[in-house]
N, C-alpha and C. Protein backbone atom coordinates (compact mmCIF):
# COMPACT_ATOMS: atom_id res chain seq x y z
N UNK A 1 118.46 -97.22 -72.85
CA UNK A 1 118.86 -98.32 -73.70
C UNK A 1 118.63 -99.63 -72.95
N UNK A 2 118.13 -100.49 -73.76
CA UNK A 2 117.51 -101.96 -73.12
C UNK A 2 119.22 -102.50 -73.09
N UNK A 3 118.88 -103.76 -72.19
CA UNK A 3 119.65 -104.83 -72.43
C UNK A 3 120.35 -105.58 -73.70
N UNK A 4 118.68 -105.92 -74.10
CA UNK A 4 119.14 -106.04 -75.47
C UNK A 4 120.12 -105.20 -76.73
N UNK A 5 119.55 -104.03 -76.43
CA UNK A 5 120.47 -103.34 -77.72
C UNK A 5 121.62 -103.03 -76.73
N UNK A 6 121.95 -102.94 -75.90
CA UNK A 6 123.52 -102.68 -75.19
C UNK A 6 124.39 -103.24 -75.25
N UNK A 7 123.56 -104.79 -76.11
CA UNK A 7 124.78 -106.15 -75.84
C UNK A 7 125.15 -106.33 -77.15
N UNK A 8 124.31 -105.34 -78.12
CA UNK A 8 124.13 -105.91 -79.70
C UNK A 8 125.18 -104.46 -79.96
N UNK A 9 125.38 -103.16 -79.36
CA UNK A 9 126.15 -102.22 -79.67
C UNK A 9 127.51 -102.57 -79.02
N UNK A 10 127.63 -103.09 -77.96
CA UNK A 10 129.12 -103.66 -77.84
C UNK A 10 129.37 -104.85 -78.51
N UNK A 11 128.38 -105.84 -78.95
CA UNK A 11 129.05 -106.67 -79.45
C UNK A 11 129.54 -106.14 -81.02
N UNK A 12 128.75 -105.74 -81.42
CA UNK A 12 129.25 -104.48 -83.07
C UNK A 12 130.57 -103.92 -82.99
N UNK A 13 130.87 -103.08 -81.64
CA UNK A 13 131.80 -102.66 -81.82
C UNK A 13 132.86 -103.48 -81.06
N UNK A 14 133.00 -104.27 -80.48
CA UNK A 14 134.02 -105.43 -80.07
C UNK A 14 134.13 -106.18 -81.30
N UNK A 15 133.34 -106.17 -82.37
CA UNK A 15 133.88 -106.92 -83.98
C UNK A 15 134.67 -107.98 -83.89
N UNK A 16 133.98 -109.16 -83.38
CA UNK A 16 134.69 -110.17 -83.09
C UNK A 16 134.83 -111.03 -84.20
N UNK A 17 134.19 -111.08 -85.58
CA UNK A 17 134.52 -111.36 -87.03
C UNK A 17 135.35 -110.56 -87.44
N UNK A 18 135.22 -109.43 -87.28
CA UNK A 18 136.56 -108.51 -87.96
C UNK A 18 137.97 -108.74 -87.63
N UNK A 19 137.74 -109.50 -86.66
CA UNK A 19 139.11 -109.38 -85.54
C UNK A 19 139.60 -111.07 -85.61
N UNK A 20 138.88 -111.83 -86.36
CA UNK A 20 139.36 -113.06 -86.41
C UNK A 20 140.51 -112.87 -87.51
N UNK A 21 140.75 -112.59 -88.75
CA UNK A 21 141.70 -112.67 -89.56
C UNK A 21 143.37 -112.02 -88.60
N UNK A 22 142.67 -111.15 -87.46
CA UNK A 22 143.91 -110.27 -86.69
C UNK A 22 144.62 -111.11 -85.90
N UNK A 23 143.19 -111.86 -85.11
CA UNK A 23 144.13 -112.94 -84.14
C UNK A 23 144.86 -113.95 -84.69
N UNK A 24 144.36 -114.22 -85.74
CA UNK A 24 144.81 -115.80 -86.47
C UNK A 24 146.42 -115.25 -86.68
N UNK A 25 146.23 -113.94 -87.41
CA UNK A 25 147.60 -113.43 -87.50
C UNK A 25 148.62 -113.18 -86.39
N UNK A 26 148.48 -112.42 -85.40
CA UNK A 26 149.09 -112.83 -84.27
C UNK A 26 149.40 -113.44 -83.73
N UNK A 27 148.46 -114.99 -83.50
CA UNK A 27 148.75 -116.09 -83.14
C UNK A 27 149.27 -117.10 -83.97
N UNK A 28 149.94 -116.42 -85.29
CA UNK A 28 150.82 -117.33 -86.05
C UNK A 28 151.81 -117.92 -85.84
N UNK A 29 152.49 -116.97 -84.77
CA UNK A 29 154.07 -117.51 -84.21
C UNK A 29 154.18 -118.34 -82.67
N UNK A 30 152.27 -117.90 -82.18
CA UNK A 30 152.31 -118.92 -80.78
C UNK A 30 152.80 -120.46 -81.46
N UNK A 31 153.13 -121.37 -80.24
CA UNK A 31 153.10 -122.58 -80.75
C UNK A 31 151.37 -123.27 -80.93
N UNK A 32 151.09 -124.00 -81.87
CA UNK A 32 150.32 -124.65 -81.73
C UNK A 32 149.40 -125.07 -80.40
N UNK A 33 150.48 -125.25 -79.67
CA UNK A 33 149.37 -126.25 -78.59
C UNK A 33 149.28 -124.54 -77.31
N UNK A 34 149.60 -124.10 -77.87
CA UNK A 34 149.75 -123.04 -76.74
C UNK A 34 148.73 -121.68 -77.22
N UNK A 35 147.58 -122.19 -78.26
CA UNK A 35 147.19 -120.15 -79.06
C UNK A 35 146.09 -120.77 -78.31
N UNK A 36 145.55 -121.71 -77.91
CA UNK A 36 144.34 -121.49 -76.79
C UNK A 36 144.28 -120.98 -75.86
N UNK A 37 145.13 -121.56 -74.92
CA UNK A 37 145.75 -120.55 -73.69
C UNK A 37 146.24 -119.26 -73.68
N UNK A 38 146.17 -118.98 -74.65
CA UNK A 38 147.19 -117.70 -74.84
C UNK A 38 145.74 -116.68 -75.31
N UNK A 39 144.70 -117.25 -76.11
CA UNK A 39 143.24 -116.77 -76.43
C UNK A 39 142.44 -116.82 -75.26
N UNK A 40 142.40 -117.28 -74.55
CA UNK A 40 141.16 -117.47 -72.97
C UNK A 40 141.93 -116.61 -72.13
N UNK A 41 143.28 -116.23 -72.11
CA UNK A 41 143.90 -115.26 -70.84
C UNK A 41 143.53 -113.94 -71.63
N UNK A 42 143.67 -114.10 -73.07
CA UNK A 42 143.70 -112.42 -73.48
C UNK A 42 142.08 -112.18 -73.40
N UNK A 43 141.19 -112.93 -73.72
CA UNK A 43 139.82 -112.11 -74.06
C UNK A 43 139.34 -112.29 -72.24
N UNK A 44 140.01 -113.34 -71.43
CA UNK A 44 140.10 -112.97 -69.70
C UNK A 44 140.48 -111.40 -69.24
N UNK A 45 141.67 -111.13 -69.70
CA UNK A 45 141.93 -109.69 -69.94
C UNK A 45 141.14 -108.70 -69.89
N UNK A 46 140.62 -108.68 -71.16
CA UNK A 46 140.08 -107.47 -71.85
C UNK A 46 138.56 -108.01 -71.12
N UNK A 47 137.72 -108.40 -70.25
CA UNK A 47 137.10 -109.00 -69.58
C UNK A 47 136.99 -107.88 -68.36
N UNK A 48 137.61 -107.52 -67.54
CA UNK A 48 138.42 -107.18 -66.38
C UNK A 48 138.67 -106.28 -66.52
N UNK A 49 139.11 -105.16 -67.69
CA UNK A 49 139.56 -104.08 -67.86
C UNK A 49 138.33 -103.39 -68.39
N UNK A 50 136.92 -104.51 -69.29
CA UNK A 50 135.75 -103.45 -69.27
C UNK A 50 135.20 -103.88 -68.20
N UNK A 51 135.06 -105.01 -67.34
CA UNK A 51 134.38 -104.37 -65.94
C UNK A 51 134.82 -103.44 -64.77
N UNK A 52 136.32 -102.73 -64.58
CA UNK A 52 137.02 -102.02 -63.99
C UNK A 52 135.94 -100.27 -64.94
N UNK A 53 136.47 -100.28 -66.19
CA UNK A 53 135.79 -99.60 -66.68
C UNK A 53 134.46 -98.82 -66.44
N UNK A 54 133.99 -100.09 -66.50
CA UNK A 54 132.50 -99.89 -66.21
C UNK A 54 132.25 -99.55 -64.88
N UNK A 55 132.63 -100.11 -63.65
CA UNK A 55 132.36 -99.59 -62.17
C UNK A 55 133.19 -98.17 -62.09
N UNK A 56 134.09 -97.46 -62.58
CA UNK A 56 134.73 -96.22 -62.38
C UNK A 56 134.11 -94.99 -63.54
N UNK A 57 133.28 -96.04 -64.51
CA UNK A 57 133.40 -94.80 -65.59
C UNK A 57 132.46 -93.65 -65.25
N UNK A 58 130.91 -93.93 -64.51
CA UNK A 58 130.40 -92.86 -64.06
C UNK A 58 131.33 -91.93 -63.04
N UNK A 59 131.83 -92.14 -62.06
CA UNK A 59 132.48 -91.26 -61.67
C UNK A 59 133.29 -90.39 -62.23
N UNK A 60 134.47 -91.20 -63.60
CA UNK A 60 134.79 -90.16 -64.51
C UNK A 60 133.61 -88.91 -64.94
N UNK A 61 132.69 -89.24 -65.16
CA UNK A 61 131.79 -88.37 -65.73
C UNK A 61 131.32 -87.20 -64.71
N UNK A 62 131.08 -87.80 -63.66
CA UNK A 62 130.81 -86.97 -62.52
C UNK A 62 132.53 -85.87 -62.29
N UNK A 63 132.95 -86.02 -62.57
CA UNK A 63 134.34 -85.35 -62.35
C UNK A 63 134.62 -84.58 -63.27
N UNK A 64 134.16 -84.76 -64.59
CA UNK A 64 134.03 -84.11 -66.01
C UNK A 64 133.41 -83.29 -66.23
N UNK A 65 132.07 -82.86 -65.40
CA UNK A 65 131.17 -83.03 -65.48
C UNK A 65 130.45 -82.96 -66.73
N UNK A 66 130.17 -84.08 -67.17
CA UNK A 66 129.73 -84.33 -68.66
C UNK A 66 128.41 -84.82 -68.17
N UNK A 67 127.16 -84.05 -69.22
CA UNK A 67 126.10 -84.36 -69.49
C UNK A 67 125.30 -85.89 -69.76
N UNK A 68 124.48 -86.13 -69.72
CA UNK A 68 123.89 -87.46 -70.50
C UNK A 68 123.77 -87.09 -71.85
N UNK A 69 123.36 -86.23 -72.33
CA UNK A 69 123.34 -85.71 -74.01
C UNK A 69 124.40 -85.70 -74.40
N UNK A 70 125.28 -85.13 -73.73
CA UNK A 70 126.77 -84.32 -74.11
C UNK A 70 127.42 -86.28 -74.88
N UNK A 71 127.32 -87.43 -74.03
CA UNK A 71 127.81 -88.48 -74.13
C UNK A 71 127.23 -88.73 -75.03
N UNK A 72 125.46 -88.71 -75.20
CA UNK A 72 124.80 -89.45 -76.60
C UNK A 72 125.10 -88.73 -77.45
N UNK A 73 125.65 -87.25 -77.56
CA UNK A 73 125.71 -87.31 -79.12
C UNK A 73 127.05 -87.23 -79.46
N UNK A 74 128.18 -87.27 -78.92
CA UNK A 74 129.42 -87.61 -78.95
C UNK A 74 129.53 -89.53 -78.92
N UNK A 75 128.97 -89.60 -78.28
CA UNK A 75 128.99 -91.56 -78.73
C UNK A 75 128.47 -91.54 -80.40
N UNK A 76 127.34 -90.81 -80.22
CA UNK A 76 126.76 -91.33 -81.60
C UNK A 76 128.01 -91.08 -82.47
N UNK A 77 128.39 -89.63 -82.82
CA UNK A 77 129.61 -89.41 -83.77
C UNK A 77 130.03 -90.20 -83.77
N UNK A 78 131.30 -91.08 -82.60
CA UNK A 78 132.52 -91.84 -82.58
C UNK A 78 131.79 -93.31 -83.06
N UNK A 79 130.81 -93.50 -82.82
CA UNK A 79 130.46 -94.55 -83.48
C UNK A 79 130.53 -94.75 -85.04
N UNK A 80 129.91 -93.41 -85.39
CA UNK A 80 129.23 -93.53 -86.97
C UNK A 80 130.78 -93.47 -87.25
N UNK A 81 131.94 -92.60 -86.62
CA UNK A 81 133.04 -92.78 -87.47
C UNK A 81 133.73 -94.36 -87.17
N UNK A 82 133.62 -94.62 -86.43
CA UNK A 82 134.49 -96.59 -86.26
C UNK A 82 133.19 -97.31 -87.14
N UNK A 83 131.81 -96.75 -87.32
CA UNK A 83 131.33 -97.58 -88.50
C UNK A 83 132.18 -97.75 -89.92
N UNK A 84 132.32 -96.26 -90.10
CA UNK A 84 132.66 -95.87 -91.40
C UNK A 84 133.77 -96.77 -91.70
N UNK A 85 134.23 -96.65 -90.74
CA UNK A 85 135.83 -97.12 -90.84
C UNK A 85 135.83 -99.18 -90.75
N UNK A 86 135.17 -99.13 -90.86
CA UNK A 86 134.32 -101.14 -90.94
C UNK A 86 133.78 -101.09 -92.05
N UNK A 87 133.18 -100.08 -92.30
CA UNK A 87 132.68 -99.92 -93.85
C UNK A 87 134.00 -100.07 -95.03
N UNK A 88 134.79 -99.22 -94.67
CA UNK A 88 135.31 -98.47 -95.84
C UNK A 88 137.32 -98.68 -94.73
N UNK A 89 137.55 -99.89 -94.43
CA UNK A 89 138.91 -99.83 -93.93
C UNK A 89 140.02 -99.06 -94.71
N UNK A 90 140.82 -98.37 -93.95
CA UNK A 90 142.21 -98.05 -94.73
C UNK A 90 143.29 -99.33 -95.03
N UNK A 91 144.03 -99.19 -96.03
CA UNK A 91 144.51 -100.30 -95.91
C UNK A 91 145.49 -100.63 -95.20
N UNK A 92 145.77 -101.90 -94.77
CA UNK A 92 146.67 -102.16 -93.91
C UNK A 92 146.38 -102.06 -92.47
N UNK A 93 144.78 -101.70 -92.51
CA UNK A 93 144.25 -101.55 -90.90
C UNK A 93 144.42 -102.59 -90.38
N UNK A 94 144.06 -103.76 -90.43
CA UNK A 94 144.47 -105.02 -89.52
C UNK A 94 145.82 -105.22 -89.54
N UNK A 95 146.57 -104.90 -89.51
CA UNK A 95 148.22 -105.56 -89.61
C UNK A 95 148.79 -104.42 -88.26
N UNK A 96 149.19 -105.92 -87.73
CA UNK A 96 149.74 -105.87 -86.75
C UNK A 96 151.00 -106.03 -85.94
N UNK A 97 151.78 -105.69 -85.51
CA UNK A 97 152.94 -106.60 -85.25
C UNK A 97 152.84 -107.43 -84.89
N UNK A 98 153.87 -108.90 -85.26
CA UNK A 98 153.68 -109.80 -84.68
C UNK A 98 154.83 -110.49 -83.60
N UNK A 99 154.47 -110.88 -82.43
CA UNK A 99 155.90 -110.91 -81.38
C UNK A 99 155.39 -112.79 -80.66
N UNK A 100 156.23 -113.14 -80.63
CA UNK A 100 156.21 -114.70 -79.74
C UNK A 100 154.97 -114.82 -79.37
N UNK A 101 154.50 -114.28 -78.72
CA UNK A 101 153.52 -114.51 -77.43
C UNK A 101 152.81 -113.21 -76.96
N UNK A 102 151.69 -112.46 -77.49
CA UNK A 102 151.48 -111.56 -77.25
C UNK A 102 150.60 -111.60 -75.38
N UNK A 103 150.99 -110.50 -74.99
CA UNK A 103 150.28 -110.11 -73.30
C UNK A 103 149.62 -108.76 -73.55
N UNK A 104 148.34 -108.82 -73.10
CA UNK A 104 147.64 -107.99 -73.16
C UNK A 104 147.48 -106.98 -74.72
N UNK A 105 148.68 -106.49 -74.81
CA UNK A 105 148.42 -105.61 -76.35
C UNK A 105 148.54 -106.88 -77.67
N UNK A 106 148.31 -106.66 -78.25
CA UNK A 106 146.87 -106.20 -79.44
C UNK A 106 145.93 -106.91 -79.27
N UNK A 107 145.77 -108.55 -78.41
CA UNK A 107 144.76 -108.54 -78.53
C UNK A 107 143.86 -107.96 -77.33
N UNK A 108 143.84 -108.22 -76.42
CA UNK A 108 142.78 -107.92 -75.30
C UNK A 108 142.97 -105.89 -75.51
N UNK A 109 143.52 -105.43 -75.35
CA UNK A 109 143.37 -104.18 -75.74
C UNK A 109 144.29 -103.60 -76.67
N UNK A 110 143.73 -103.46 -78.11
CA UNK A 110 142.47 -102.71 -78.19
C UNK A 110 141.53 -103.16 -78.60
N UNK A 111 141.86 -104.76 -79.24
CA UNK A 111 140.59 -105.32 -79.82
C UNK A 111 139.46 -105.52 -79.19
N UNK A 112 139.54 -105.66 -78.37
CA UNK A 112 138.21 -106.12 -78.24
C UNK A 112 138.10 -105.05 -76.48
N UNK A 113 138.94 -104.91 -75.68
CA UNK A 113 138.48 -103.72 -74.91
C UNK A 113 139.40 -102.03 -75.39
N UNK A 114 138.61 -102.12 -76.64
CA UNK A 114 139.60 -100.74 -77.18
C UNK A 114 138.60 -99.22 -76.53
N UNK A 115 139.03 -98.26 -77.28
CA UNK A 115 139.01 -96.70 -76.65
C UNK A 115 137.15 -96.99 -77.63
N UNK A 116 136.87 -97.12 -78.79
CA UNK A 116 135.88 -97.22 -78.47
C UNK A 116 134.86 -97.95 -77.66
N UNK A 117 134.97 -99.29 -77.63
CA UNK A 117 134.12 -100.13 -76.48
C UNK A 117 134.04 -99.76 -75.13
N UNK A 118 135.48 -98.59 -74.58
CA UNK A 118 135.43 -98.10 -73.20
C UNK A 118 135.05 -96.86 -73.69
N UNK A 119 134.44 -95.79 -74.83
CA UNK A 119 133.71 -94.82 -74.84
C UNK A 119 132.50 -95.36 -74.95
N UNK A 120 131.74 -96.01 -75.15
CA UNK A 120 130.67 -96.61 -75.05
C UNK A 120 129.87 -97.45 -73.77
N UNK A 121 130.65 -97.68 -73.29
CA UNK A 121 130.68 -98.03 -71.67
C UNK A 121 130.20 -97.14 -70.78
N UNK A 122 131.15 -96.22 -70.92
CA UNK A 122 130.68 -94.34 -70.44
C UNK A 122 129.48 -94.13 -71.05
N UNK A 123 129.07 -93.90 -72.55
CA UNK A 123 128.03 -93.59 -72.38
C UNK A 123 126.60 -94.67 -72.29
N UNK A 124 126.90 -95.99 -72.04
CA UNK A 124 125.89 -96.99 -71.35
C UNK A 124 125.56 -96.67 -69.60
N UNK A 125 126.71 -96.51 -68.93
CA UNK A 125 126.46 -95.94 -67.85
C UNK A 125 125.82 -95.02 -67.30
N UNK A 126 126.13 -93.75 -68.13
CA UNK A 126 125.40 -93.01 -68.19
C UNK A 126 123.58 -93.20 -68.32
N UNK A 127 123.07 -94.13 -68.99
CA UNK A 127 122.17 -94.32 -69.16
C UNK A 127 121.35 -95.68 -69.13
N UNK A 128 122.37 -96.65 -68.12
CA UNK A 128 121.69 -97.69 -67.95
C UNK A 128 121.06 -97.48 -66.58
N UNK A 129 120.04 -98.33 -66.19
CA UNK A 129 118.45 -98.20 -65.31
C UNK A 129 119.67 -98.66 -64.09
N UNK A 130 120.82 -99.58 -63.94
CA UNK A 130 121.54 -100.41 -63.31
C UNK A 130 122.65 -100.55 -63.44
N UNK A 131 123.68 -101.21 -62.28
CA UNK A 131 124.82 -101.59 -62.69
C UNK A 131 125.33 -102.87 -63.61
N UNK A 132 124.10 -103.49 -62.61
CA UNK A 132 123.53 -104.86 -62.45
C UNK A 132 123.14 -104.89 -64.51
N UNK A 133 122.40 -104.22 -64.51
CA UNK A 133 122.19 -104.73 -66.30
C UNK A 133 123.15 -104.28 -67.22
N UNK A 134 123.79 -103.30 -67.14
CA UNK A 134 124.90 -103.21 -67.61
C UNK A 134 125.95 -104.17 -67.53
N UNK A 135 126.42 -104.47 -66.04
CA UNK A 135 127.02 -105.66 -66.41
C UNK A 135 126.70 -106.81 -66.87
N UNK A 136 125.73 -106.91 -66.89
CA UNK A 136 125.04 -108.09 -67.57
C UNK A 136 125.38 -108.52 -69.11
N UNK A 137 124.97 -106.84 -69.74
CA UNK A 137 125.26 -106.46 -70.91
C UNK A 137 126.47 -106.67 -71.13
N UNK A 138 127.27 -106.18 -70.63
CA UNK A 138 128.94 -106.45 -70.93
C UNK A 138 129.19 -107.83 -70.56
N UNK A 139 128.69 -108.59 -69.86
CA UNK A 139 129.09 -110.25 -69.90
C UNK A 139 128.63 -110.91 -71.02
N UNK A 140 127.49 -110.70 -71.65
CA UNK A 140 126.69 -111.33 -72.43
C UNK A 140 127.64 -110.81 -73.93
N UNK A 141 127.91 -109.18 -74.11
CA UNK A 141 128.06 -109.14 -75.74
C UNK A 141 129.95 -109.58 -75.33
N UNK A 142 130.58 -110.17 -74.27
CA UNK A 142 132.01 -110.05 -74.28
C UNK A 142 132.04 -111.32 -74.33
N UNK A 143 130.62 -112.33 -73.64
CA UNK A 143 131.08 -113.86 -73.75
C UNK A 143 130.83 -114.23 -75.36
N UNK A 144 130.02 -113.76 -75.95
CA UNK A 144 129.80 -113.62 -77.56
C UNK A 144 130.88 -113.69 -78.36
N UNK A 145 131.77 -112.58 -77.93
CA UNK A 145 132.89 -112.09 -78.49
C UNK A 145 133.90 -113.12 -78.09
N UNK A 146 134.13 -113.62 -77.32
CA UNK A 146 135.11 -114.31 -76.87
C UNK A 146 134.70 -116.02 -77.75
N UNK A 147 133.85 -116.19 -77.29
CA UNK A 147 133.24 -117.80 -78.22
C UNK A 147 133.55 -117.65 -79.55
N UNK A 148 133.47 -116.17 -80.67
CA UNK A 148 134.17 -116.28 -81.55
C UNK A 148 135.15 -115.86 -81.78
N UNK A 149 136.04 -115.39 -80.80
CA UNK A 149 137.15 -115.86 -80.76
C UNK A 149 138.63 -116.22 -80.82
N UNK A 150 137.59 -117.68 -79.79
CA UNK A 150 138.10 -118.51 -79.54
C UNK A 150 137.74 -119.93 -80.57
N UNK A 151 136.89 -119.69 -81.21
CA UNK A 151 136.52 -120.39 -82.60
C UNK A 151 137.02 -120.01 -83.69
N UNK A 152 138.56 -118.85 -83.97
CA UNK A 152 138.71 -118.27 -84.96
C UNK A 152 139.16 -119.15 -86.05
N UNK A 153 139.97 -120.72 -85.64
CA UNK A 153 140.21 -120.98 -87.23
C UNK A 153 138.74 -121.87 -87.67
N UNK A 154 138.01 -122.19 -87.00
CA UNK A 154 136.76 -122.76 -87.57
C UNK A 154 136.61 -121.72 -88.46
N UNK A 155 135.45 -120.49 -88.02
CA UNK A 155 135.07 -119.01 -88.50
C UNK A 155 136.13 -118.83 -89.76
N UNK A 156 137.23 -118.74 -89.73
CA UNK A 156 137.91 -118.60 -91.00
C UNK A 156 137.84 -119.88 -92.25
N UNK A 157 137.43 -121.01 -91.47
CA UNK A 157 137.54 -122.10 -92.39
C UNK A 157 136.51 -122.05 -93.19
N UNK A 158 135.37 -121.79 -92.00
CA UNK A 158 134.04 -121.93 -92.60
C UNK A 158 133.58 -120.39 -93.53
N UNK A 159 133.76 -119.16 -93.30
CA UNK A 159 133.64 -118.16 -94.18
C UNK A 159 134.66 -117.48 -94.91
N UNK A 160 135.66 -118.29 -95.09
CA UNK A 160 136.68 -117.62 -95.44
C UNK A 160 137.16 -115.52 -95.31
N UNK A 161 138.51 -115.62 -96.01
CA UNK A 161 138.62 -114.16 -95.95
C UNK A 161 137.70 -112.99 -96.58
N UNK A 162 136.98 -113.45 -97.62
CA UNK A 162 135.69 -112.59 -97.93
C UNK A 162 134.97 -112.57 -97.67
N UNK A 163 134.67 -114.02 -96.92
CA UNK A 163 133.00 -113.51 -95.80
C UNK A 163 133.13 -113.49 -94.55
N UNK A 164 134.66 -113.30 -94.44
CA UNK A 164 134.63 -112.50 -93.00
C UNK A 164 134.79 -110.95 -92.90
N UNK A 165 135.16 -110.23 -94.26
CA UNK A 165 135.02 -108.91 -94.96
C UNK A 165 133.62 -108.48 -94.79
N UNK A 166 132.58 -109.32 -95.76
CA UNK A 166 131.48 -109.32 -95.64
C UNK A 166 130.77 -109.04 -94.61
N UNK A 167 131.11 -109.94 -93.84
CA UNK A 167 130.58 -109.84 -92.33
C UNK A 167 130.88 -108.72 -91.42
N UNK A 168 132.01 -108.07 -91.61
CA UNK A 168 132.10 -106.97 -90.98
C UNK A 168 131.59 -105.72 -91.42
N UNK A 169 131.54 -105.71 -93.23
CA UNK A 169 130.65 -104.85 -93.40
C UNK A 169 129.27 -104.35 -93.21
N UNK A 170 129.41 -105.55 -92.96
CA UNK A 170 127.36 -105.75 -92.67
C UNK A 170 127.77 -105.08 -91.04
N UNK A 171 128.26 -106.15 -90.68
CA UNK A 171 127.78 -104.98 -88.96
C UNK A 171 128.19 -103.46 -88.77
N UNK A 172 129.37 -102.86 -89.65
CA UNK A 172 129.19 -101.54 -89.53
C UNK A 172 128.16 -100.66 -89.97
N UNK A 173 127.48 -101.34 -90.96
CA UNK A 173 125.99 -100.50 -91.64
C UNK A 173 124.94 -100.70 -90.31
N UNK A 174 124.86 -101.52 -89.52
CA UNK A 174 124.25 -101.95 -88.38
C UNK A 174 124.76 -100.50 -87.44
N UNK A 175 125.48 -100.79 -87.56
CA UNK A 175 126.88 -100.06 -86.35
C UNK A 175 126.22 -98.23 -86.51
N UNK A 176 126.13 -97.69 -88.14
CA UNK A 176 125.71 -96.36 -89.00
C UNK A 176 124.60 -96.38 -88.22
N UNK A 177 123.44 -97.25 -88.32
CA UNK A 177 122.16 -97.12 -87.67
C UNK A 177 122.02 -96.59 -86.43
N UNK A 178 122.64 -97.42 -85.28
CA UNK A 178 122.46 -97.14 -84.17
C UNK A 178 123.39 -95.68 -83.65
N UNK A 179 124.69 -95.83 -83.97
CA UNK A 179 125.31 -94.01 -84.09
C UNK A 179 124.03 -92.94 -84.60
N UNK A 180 123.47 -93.27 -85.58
CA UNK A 180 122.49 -92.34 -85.82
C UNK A 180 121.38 -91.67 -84.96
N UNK A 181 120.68 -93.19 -84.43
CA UNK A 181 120.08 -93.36 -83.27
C UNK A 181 120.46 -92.68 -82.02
N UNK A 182 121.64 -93.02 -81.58
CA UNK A 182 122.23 -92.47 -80.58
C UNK A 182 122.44 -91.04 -81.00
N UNK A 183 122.77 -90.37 -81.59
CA UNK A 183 122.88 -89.22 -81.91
C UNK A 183 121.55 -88.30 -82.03
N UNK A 184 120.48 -88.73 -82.73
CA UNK A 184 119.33 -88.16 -82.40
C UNK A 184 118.51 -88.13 -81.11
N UNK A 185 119.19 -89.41 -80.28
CA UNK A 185 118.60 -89.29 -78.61
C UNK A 185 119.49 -88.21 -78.18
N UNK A 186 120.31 -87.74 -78.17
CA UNK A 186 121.23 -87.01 -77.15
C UNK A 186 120.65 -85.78 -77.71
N UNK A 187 120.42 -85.27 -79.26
CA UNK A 187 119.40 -84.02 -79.48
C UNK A 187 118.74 -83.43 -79.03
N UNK A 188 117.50 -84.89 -79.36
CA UNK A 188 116.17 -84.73 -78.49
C UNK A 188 116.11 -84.31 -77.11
N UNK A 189 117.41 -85.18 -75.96
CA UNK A 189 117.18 -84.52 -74.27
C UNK A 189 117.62 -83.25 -74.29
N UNK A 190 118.27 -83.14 -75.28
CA UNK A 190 119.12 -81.60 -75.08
C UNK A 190 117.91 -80.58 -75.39
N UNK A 191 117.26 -80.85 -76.11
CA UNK A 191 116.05 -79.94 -76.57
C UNK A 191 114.93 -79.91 -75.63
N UNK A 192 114.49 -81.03 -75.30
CA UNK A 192 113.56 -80.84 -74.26
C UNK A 192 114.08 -80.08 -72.82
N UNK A 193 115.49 -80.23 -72.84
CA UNK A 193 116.02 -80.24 -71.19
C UNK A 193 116.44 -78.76 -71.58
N UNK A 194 116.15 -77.69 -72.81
CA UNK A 194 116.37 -76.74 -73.04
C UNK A 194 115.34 -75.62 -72.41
């Protein structure tokens, strides 16, 4: 997997449009002058916890001992299902509790460094050329994620609550593609490496 598509599959699944109506909500009860600061420490956070991730996760694997296939076609699944689920939300999926001042939980994990973005990590590792471009990858689709945000009441002003719906639907059909993708690579090595 290139650079490019590594930064475009975490940024899909870090859903940083999907996740604007969540923060706005959470950060209803910060004070005013305080949901910036309180937005740059959490997506700082979740920052730190996928680069910890990322430098330990091959070794998880090595300890597992889990395949490179075994990961692509188990990523692919968990993907196509957190597509589905961007596709087709249950209701009440974004609602969250809401407390003073949130630290670390809900936003920095799981939003945006949740169990899928750190199963996907694992299987980028698994199959990136580098550490070096991987992290790259994870700086690039997390500074993405973070710029929007940290732009969330613009993004809500400017597309409101249905085309920020919109918008997330569209990237889970994106999201279907590449699970697919990924799922037919982990096949294919398994077959040849048969």
């Amino acid at each position: 997997m290139d650079i490019l598509s590594a930064v475009i599959t975490l940024w899909l699944i870090m859903d940083p449009l999907g996740n604007v109506p969540v923060f706005l909500t959470v950060l209803s009860r910060v004070p005013p002058e305080r949901r910036r600061k309180v937005l740059v420490r959490e997506v700082l956070i979740a920052y730190v916890v996928l680069i910890l991730f990322m430098l330990v996760g091959d070794r998880a694997l090595t300890l597992l001992q889990i395949k490179q296939e075994t990961i692509s076609i188990a990523g692919g699944i968990v993907l196509f299902l957190i597509a589905v689920r961007m596709i087709f939300p249950a209701p009440g999926a974004h609602e969250e509790s809401l407390s003073d001042e949130p630290l670390v939980v809900p936003l920095a994990i799981p939003l945006i460094a949740g169990p899928s973005t750190l199963a996907t990590l694992l299987l980028l590792r698994a199959t990136a050329e580098s550490t070096f471009q991987l992290w790259l990858a994870t700086t690039i689709a997390w500074s993405a994620t973070a710029a929007i945000l940290i732009a969330a009441p613009f993004f809500y002003r400017a597309l409101g609550e249905r085309g920020l719906i919109a918008m997330e639907r569209l990237m889970g059909m994106v999201l279907v593609m590449i699970s697919v993708q990924m799922f037919l690579n982990g096949v294919a090595t398994f077959l040849h490496s048969a």
